[in-house]
C-alpha atoms as a PDB file:
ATOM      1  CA  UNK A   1      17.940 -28.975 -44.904  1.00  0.00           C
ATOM      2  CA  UNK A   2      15.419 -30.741 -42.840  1.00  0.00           C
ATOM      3  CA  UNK A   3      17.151 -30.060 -39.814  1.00  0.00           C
ATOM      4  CA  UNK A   4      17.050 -26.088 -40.315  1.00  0.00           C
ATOM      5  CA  UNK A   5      13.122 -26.176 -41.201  1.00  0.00           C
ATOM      6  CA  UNK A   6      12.503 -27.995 -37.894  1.00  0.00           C
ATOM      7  CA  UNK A   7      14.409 -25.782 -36.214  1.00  0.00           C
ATOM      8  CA  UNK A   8      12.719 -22.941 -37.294  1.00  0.00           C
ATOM      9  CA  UNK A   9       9.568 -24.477 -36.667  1.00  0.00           C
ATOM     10  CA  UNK A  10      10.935 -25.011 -32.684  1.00  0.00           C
ATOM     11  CA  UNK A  11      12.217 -21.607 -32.679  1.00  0.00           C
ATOM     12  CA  UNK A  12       8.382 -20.188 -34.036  1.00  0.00           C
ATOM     13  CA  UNK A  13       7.026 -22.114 -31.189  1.00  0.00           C
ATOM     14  CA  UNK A  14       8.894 -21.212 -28.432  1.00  0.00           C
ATOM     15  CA  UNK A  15       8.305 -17.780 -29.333  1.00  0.00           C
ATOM     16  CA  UNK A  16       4.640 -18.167 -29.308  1.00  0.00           C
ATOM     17  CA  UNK A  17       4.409 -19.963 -26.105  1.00  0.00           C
ATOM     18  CA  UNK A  18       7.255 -17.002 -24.773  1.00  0.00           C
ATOM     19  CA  UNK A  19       3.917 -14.804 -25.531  1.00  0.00           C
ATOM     20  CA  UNK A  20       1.894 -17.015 -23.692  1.00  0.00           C
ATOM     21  CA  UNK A  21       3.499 -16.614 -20.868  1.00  0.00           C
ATOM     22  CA  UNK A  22       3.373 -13.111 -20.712  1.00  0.00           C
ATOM     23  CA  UNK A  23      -0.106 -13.060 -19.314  1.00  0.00           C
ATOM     24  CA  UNK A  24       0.219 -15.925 -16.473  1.00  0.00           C
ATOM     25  CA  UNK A  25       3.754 -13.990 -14.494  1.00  0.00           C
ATOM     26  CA  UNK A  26       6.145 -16.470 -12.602  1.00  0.00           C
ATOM     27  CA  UNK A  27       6.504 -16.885  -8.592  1.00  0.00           C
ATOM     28  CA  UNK A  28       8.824 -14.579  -8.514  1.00  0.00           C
ATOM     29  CA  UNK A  29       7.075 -11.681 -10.507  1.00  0.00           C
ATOM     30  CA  UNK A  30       4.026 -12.152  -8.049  1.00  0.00           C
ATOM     31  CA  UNK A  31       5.880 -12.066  -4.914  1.00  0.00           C
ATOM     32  CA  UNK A  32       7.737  -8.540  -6.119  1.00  0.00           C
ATOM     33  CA  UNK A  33       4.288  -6.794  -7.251  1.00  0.00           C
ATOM     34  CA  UNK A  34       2.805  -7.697  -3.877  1.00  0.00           C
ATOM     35  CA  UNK A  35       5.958  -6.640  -1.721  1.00  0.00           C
ATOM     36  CA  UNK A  36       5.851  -3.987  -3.915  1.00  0.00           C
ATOM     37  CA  UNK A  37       2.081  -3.014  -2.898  1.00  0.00           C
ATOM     38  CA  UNK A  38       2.882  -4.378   0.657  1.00  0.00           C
ATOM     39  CA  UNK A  39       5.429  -1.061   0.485  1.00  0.00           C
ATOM     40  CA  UNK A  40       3.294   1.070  -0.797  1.00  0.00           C
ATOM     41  CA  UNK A  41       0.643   0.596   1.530  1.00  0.00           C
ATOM     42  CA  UNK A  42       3.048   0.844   4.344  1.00  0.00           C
ATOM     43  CA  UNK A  43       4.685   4.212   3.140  1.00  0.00           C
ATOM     44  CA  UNK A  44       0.832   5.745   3.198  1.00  0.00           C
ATOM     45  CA  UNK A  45       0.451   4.751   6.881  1.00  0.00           C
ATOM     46  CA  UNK A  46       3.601   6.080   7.846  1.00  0.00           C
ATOM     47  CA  UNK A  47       2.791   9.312   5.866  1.00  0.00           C
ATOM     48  CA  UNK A  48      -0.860   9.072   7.249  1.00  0.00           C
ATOM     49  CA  UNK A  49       0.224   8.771  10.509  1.00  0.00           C
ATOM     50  CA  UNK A  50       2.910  11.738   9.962  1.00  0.00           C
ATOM     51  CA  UNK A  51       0.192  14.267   8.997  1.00  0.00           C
ATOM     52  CA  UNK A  52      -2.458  13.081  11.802  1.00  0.00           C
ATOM     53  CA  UNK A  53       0.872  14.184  14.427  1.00  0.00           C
ATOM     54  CA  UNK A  54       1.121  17.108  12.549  1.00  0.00           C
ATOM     55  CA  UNK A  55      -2.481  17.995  12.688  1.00  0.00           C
ATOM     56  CA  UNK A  56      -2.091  17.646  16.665  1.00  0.00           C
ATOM     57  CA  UNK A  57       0.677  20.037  16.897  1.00  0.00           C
ATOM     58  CA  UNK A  58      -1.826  22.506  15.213  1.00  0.00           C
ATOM     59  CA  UNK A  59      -4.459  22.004  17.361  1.00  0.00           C
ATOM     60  CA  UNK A  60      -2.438  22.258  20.166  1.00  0.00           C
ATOM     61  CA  UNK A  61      -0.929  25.756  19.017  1.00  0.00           C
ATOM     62  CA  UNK A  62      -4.426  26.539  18.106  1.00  0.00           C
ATOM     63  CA  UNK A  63      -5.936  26.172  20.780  1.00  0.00           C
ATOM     64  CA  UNK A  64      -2.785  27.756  23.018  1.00  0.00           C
ATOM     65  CA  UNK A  65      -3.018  30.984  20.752  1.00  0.00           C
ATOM     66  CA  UNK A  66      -6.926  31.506  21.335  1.00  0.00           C
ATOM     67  CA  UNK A  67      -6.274  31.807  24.795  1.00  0.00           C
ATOM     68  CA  UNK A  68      -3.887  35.021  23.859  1.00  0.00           C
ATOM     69  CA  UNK A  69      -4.220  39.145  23.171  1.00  0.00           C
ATOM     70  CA  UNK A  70      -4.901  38.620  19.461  1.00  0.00           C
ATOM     71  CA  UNK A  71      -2.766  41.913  19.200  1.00  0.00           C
ATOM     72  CA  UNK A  72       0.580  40.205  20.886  1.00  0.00           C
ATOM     73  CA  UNK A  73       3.672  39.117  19.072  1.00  0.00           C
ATOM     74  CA  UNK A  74       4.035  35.433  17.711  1.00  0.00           C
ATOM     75  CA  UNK A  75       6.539  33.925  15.530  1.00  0.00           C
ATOM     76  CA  UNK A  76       5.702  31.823  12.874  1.00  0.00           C
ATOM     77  CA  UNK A  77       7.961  29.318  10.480  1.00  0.00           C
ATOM     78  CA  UNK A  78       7.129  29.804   6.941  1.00  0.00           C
ATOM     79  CA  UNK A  79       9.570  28.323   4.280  1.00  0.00           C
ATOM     80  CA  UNK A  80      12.107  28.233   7.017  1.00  0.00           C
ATOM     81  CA  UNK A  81      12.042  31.801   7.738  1.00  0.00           C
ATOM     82  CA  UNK A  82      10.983  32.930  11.235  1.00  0.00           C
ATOM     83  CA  UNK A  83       8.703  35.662  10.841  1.00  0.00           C
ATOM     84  CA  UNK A  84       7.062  38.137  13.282  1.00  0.00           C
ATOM     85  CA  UNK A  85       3.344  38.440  12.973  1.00  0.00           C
ATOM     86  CA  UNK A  86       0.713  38.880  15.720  1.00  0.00           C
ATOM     87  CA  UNK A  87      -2.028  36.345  16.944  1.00  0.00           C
ATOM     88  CA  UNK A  88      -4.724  37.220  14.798  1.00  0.00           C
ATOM     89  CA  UNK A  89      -2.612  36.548  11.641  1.00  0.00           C
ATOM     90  CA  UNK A  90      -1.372  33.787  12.251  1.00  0.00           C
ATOM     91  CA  UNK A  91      -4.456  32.260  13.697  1.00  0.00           C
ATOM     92  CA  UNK A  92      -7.108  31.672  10.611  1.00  0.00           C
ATOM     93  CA  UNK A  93      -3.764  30.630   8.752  1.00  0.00           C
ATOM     94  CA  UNK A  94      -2.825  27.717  11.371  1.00  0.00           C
ATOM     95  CA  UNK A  95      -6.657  26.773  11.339  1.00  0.00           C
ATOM     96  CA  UNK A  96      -6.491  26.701   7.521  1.00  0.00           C
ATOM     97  CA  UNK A  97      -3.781  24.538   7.585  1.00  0.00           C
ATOM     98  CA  UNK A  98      -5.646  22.164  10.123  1.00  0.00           C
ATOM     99  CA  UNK A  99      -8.224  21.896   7.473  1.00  0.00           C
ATOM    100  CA  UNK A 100      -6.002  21.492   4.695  1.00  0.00           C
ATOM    101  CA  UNK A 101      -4.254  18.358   6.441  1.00  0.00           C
ATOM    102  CA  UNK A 102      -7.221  16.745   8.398  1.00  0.00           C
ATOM    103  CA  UNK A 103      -8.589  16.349   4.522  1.00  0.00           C
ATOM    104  CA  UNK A 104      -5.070  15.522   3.153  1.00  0.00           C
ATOM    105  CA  UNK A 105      -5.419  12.269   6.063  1.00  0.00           C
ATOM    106  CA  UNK A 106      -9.144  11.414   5.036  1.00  0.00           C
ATOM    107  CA  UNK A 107      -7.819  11.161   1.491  1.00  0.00           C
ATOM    108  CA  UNK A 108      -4.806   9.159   2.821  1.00  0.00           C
ATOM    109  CA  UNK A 109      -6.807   6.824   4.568  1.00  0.00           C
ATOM    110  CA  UNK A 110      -9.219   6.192   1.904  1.00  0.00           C
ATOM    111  CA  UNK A 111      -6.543   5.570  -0.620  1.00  0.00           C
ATOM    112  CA  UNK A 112      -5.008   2.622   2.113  1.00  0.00           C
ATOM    113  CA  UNK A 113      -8.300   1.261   2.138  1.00  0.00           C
ATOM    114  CA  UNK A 114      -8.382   0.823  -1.792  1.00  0.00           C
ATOM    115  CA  UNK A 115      -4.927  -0.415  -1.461  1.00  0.00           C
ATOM    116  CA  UNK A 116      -5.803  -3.329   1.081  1.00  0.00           C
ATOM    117  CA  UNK A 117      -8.791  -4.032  -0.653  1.00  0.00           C
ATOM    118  CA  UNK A 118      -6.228  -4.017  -3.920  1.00  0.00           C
ATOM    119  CA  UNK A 119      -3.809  -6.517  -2.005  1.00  0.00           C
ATOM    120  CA  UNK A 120      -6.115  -8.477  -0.703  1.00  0.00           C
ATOM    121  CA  UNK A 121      -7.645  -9.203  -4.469  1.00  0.00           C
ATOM    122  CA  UNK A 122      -4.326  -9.782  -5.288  1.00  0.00           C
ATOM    123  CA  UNK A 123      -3.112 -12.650  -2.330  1.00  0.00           C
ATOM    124  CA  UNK A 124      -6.521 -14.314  -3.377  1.00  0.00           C
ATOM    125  CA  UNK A 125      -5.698 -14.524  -7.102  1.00  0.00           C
ATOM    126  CA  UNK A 126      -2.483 -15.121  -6.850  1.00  0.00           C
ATOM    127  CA  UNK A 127      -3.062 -18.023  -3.633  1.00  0.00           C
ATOM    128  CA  UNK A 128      -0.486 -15.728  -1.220  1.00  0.00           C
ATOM    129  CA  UNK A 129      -0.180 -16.616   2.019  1.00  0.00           C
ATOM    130  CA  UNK A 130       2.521 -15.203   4.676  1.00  0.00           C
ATOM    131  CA  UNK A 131       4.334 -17.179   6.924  1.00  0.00           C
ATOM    132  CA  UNK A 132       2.850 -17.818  10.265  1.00  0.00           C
ATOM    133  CA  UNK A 133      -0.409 -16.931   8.601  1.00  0.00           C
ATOM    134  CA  UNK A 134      -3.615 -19.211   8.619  1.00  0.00           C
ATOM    135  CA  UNK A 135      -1.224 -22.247   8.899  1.00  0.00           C
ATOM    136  CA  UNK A 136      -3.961 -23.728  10.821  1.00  0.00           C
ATOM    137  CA  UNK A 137      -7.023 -22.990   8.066  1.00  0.00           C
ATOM    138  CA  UNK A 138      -4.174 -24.157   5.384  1.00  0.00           C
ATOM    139  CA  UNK A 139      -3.960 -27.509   7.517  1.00  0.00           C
ATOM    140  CA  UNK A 140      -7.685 -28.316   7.601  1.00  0.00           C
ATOM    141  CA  UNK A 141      -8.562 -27.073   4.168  1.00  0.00           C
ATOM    142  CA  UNK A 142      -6.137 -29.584   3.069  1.00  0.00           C
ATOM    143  CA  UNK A 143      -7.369 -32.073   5.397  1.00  0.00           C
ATOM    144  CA  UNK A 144     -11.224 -31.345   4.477  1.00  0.00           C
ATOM    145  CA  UNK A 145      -9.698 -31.743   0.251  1.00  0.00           C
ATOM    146  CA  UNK A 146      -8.294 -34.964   0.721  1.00  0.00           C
ATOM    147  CA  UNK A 147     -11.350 -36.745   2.557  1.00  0.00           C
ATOM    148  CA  UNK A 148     -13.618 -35.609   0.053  1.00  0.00           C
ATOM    149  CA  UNK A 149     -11.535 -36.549  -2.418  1.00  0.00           C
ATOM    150  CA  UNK A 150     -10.291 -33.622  -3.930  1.00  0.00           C
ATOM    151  CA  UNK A 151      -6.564 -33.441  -5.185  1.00  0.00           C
ATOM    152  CA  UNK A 152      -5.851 -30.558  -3.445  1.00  0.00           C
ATOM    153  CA  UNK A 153      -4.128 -29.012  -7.009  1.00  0.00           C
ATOM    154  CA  UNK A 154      -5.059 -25.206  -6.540  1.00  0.00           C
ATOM    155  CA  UNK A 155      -3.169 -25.647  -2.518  1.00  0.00           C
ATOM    156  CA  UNK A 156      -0.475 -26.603  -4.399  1.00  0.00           C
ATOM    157  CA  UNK A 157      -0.637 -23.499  -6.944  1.00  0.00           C
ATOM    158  CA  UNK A 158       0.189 -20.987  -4.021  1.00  0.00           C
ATOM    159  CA  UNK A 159       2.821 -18.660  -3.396  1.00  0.00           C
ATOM    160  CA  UNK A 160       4.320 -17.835  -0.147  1.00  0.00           C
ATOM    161  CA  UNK A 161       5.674 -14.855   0.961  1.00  0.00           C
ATOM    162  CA  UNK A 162       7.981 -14.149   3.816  1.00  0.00           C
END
């Protein structure tokens, strides 16, 4: 009966520790939350950059159709239906839509700054580093550790991502 009470007790205490280390996530958990945020960031810039094209086209047609008889034919896509309108209808809408996206990319742009000041909170925390990345500063703040004596435990700690 001894032998089932100590199990018991083994089991209770792996369980506890389990909780433990729930708050401290492994390598690999690290890694996929930053390539994670690494993606995120990325699909903002891509949309970003998307809308800022976008935004070009209008100006261009913009600025084409002020140059026009406000009272002559245009067509415009809306919803994938080409409809006839004239110049001055369609104008203040394209110019709306200008607006609507030039704030849609300030609100983009703002929200990939959070997100690399997000990642970059995270790589310190977590000790990232990339490949190819600071391999010198790596080197000598190794280097500088082990002439002043320092065990160099935390450079050890890190995680690196590919």
């Amino acid at each position: 009966m001894a032998a089932s009470n100590t199990s018991s007790t083994v089991a209770s205490k792996t369980s506890n520790t389990g909780g433990g280390k729930q708050s401290a996530p492994s390598a690999e958990q690290v890694v996929a939350t930053f390539q994670r945020m690494r993606q995120e960031q990325r699909s903002m810039a891509s949309k970003a950059a998307e809308l800022e094209m976008e935004n070009n086209e209008h100006s261009l047609v913009i600025d084409t159709l002020k140059e026009v008889d406000p009272s002559r034919k245009c067509y415009r896509l809306v919803g994938g239906v080409l409809v006839e309108r004239t110049v001055k209808e369609v104008l203040p809408a394209l110019e709306n839509n200008k607006e609507q996206i030039s704030r849609l990319v300030e609100s983009l742009n703002s929200q990939m700054q959070a997100k690399g000041r997000e990642l970059t909170e995270y790589r310190e925390r977590y000790n990232i580093r990339l490949v190819g990345e600071e391999e010198g500063q790596g080197k000598a703040a190794a280097a500088s550790n082990q002439e002043n004596g320092g065990g160099g435990a935390k450079g050890g700690a890190g995680v690196l991502v590919s």
